[in-house]
C-alpha atoms as a PDB file:
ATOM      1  CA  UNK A   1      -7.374   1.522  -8.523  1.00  0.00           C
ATOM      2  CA  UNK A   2      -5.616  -1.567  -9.810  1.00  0.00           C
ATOM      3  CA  UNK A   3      -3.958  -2.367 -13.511  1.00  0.00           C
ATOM      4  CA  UNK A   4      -6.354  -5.286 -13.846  1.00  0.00           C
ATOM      5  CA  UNK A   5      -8.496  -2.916 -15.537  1.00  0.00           C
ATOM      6  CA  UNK A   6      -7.386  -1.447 -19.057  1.00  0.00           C
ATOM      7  CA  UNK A   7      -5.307   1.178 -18.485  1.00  0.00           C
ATOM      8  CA  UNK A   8      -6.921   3.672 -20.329  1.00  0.00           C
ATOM      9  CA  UNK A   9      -9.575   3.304 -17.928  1.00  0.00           C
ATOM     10  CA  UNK A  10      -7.294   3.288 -15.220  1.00  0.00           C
ATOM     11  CA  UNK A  11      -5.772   7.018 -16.613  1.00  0.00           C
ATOM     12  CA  UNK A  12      -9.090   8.334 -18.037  1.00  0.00           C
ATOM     13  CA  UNK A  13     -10.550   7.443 -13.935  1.00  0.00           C
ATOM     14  CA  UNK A  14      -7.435   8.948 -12.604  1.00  0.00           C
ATOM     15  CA  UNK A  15      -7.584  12.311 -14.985  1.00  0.00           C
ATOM     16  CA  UNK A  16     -10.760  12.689 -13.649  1.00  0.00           C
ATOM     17  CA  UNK A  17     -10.332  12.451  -9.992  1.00  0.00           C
ATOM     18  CA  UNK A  18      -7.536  14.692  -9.724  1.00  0.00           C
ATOM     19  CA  UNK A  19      -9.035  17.068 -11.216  1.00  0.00           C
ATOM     20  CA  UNK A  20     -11.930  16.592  -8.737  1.00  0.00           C
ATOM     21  CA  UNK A  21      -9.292  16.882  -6.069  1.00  0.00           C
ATOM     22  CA  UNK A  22     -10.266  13.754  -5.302  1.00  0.00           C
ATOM     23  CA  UNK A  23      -7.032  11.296  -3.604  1.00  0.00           C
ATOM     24  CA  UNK A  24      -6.014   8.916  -6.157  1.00  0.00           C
ATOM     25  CA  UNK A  25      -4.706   5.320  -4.531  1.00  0.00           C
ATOM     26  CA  UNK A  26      -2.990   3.492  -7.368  1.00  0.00           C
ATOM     27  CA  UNK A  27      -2.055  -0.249  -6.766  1.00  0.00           C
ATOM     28  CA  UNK A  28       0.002  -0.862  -9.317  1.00  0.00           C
ATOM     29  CA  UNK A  29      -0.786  -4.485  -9.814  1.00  0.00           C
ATOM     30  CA  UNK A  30       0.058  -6.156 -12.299  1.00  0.00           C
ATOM     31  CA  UNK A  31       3.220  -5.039 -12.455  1.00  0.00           C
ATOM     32  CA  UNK A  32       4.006  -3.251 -15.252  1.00  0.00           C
ATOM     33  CA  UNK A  33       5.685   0.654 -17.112  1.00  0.00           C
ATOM     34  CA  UNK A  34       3.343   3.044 -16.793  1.00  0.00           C
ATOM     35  CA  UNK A  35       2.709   6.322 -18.700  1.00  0.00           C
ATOM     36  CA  UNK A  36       4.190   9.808 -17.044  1.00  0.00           C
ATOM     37  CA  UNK A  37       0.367  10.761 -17.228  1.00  0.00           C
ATOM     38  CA  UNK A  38      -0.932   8.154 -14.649  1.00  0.00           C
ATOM     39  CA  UNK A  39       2.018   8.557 -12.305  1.00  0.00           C
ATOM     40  CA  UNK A  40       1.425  12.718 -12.260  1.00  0.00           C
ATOM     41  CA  UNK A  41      -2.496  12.151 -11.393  1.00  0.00           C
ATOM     42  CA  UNK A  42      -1.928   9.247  -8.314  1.00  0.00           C
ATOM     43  CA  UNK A  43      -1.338  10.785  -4.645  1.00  0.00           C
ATOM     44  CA  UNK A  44      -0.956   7.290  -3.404  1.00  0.00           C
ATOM     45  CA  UNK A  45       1.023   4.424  -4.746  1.00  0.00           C
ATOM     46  CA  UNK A  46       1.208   1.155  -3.119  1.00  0.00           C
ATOM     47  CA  UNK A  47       3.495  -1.293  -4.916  1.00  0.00           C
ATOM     48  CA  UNK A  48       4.976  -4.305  -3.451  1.00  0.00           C
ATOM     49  CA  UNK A  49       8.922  -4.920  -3.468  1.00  0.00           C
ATOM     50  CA  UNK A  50       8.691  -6.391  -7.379  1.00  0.00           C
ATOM     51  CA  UNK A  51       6.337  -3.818  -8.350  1.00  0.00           C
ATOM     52  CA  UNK A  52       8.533  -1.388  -7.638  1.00  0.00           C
ATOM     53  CA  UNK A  53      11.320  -2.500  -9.293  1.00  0.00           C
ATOM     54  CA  UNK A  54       9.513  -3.242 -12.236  1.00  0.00           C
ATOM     55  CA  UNK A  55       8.682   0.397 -11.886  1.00  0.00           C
ATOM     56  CA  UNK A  56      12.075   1.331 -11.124  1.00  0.00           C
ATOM     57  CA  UNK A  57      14.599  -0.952 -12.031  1.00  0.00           C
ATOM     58  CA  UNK A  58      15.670  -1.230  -8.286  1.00  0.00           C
ATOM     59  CA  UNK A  59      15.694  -4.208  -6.723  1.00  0.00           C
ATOM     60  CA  UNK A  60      14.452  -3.499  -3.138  1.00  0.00           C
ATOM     61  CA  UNK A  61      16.745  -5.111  -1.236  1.00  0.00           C
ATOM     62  CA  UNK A  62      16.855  -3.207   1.707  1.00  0.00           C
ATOM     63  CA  UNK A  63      15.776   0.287   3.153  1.00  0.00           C
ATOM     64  CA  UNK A  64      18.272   2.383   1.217  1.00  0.00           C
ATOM     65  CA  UNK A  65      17.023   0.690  -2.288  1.00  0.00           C
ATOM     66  CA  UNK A  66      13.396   1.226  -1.101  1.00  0.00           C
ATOM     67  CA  UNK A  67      13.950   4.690  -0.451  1.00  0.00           C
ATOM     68  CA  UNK A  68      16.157   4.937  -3.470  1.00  0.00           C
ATOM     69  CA  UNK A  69      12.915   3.620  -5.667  1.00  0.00           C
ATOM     70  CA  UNK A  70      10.217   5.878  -3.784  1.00  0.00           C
ATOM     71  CA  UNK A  71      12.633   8.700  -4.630  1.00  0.00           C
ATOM     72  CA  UNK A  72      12.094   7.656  -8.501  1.00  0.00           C
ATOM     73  CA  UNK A  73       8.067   7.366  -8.100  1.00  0.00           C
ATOM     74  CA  UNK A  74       8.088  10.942  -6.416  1.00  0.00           C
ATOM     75  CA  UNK A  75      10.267  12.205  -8.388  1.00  0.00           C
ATOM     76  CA  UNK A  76       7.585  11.123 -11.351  1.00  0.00           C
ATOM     77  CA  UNK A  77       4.714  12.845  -9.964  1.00  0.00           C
ATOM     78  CA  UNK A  78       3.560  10.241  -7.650  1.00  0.00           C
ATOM     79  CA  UNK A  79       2.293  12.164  -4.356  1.00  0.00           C
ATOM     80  CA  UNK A  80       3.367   9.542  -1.908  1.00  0.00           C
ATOM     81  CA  UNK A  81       4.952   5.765  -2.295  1.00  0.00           C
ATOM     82  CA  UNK A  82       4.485   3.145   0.015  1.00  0.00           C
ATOM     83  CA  UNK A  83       6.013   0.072  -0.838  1.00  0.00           C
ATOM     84  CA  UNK A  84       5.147  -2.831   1.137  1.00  0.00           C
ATOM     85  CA  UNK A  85       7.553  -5.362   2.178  1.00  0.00           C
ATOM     86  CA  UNK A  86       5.672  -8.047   3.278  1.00  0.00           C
ATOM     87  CA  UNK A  87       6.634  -9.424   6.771  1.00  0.00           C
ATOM     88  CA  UNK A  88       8.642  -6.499   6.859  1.00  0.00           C
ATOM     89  CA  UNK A  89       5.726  -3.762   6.737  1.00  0.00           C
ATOM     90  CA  UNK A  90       5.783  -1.147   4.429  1.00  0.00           C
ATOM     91  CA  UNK A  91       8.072   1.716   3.293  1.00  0.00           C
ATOM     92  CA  UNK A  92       6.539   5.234   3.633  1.00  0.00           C
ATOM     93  CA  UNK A  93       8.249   8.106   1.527  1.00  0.00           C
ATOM     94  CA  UNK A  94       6.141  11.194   1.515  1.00  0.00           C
ATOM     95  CA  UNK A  95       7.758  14.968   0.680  1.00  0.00           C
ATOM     96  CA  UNK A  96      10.984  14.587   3.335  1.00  0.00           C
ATOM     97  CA  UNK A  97       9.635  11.501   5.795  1.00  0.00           C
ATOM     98  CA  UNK A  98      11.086   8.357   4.920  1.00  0.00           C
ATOM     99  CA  UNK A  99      10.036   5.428   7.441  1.00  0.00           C
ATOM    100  CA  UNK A 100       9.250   1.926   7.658  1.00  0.00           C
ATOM    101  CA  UNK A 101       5.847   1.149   9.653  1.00  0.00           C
ATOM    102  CA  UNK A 102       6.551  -2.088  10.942  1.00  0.00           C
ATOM    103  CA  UNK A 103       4.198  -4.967  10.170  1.00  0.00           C
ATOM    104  CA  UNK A 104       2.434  -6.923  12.611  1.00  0.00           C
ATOM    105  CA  UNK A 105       3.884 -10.795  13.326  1.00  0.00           C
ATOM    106  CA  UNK A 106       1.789 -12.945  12.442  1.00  0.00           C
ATOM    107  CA  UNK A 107       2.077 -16.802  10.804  1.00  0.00           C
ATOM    108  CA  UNK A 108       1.393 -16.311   7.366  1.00  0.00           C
ATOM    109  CA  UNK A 109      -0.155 -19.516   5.513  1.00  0.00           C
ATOM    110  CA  UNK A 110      -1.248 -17.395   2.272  1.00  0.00           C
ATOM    111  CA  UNK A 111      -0.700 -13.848   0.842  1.00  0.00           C
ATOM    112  CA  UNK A 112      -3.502 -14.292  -1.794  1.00  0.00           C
ATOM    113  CA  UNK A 113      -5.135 -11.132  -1.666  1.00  0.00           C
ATOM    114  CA  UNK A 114      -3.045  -9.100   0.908  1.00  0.00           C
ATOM    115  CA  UNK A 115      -2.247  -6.350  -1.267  1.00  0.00           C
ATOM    116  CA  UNK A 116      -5.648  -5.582  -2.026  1.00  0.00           C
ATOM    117  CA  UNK A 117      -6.901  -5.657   1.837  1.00  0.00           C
ATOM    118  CA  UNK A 118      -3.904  -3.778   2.147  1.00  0.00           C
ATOM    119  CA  UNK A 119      -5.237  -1.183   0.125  1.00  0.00           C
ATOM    120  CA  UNK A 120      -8.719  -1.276   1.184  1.00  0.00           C
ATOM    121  CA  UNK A 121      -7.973  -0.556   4.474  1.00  0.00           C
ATOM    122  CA  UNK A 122      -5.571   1.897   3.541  1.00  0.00           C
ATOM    123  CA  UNK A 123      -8.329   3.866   1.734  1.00  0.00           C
ATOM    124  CA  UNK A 124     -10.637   3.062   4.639  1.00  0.00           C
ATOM    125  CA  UNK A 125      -7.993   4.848   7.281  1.00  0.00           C
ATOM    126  CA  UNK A 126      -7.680   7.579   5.274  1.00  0.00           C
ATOM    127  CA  UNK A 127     -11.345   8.133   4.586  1.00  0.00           C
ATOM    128  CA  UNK A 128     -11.300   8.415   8.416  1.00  0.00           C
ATOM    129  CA  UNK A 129      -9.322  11.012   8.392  1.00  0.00           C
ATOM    130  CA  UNK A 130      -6.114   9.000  10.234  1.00  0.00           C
ATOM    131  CA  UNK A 131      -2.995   9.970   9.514  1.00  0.00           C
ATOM    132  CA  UNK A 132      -0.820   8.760   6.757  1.00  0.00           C
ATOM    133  CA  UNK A 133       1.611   6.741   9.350  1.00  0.00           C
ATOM    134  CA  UNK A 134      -1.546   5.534  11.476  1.00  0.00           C
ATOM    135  CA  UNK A 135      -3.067   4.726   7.916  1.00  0.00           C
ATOM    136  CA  UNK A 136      -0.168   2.233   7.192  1.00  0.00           C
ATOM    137  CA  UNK A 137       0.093   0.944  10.517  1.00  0.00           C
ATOM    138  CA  UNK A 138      -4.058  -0.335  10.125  1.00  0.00           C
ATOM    139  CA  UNK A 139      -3.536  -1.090   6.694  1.00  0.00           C
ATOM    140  CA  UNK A 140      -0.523  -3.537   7.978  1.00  0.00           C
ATOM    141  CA  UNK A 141      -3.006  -4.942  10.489  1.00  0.00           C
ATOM    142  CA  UNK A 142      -5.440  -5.589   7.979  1.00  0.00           C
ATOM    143  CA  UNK A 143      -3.417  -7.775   5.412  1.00  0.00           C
ATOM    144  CA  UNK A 144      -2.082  -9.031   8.632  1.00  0.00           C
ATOM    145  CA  UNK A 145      -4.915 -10.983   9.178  1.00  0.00           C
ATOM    146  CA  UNK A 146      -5.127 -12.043   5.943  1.00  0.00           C
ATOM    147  CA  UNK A 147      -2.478 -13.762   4.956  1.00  0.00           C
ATOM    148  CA  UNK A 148      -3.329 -16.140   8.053  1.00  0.00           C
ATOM    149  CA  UNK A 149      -6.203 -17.410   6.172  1.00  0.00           C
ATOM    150  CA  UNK A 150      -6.732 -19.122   2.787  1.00  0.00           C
ATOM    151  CA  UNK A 151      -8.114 -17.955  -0.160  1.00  0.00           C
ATOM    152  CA  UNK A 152      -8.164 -13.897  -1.200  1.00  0.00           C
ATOM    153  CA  UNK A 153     -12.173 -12.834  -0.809  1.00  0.00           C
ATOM    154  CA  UNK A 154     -12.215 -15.279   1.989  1.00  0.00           C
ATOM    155  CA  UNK A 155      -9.080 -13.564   4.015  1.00  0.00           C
ATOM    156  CA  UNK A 156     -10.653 -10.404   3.923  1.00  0.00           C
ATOM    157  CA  UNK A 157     -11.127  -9.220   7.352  1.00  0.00           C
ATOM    158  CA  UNK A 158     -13.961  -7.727   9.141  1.00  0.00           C
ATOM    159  CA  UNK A 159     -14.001  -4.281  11.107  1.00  0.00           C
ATOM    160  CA  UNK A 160     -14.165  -5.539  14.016  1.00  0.00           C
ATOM    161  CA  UNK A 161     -11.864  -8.131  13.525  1.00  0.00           C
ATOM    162  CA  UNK A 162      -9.242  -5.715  12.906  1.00  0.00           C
ATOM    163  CA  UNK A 163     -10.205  -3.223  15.610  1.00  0.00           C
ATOM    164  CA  UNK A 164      -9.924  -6.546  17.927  1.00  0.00           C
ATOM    165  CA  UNK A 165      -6.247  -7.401  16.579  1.00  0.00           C
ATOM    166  CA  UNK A 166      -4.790  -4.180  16.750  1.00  0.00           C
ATOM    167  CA  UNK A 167      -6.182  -3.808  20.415  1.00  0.00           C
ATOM    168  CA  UNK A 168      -4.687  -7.406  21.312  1.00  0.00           C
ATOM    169  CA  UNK A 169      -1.203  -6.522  19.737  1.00  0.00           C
ATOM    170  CA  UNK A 170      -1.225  -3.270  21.763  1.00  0.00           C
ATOM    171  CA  UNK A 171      -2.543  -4.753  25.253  1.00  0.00           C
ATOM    172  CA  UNK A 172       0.760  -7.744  24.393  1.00  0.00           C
ATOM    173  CA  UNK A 173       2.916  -4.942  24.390  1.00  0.00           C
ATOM    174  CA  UNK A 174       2.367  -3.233  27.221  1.00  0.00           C
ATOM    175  CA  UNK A 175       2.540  -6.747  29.178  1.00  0.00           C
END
């Protein structure tokens, strides 16, 4: 789920899937305070460096702060945090694991959209039953691709497309 859509919505969705044990992803874009409710009924939050500080009131500056902020989410009720960081990949926090997953280089020409593919495939990882880390780590490839395109539903990249990337980026490495 997003914040594009009211937030009672949002909560009432959120209520209900928790108490379906279903895994509640919460993007929490656009940025802004959200109720103690929300955070308590979201196993996954994905914001973005501002997003969390709007969420926080720490500016994510480096590692430390990021960890400092996902400490504040968990500490809220919030399952697991991952902030992305952009070029940077994204901060994983999750009960006593604290990493970055590195992001794959790529030249980015626009970041329309990125958090949202980032999400997508997030969910779509997870649905696969990957691993949180390995989750990230294809989620990362996905918005990846993205941002070297233009445009947000046009960015959005294909299966295969990703399967292809990750396979390239892992065949460069061991060359």
């Amino acid at each position: 789920m997003q914040l594009e859509t009211p937030l009672e919505t949002v909560q009432a969705a959120a209520e209900i899937a928790s108490s379906s044990d279903v895994k509640v992803i919460l993007n929490p874009a656009p940025a802004r305070k959200l109720p103690p409710e929300l955070l308590q009924h979201a196993s996954i939050m994905t914001p973005n460096e501002f997003e969390a500080e709007v969420l926080t009131g720490i500016r994510i500056s480096d590692d430390e702060a990021a960890s400092r902020a996902a400490d504040v989410l968990l500490e809220q009720g919030v399952d697991t945090v991952i902030i992305t960081l952009g070029s940077r990949g994204a901060f994983l926090a999750e009960g006593k694991v604290r990493e970055v997953i590195p992001a794959y280089q790529v030249h980015a020409v626009d970041t329309t959209g990125a958090g949202d593919v980032f999400n997508g495939a997030l969910a779509v990882a997870l649905s696969e039953g990957n691993a949180l880390a390995g989750a990230v780590s294809f989620a990362n490839a996905a918005a990846g691709i993205s941002v070297t395109k233009l445009g947000a539903q046009p960015s959005i990249p294909r299966r295969r497309e990703i399967d292809g990337f990750i396979a390239s980026r892992a065949t460069s490495a061991r060359h």
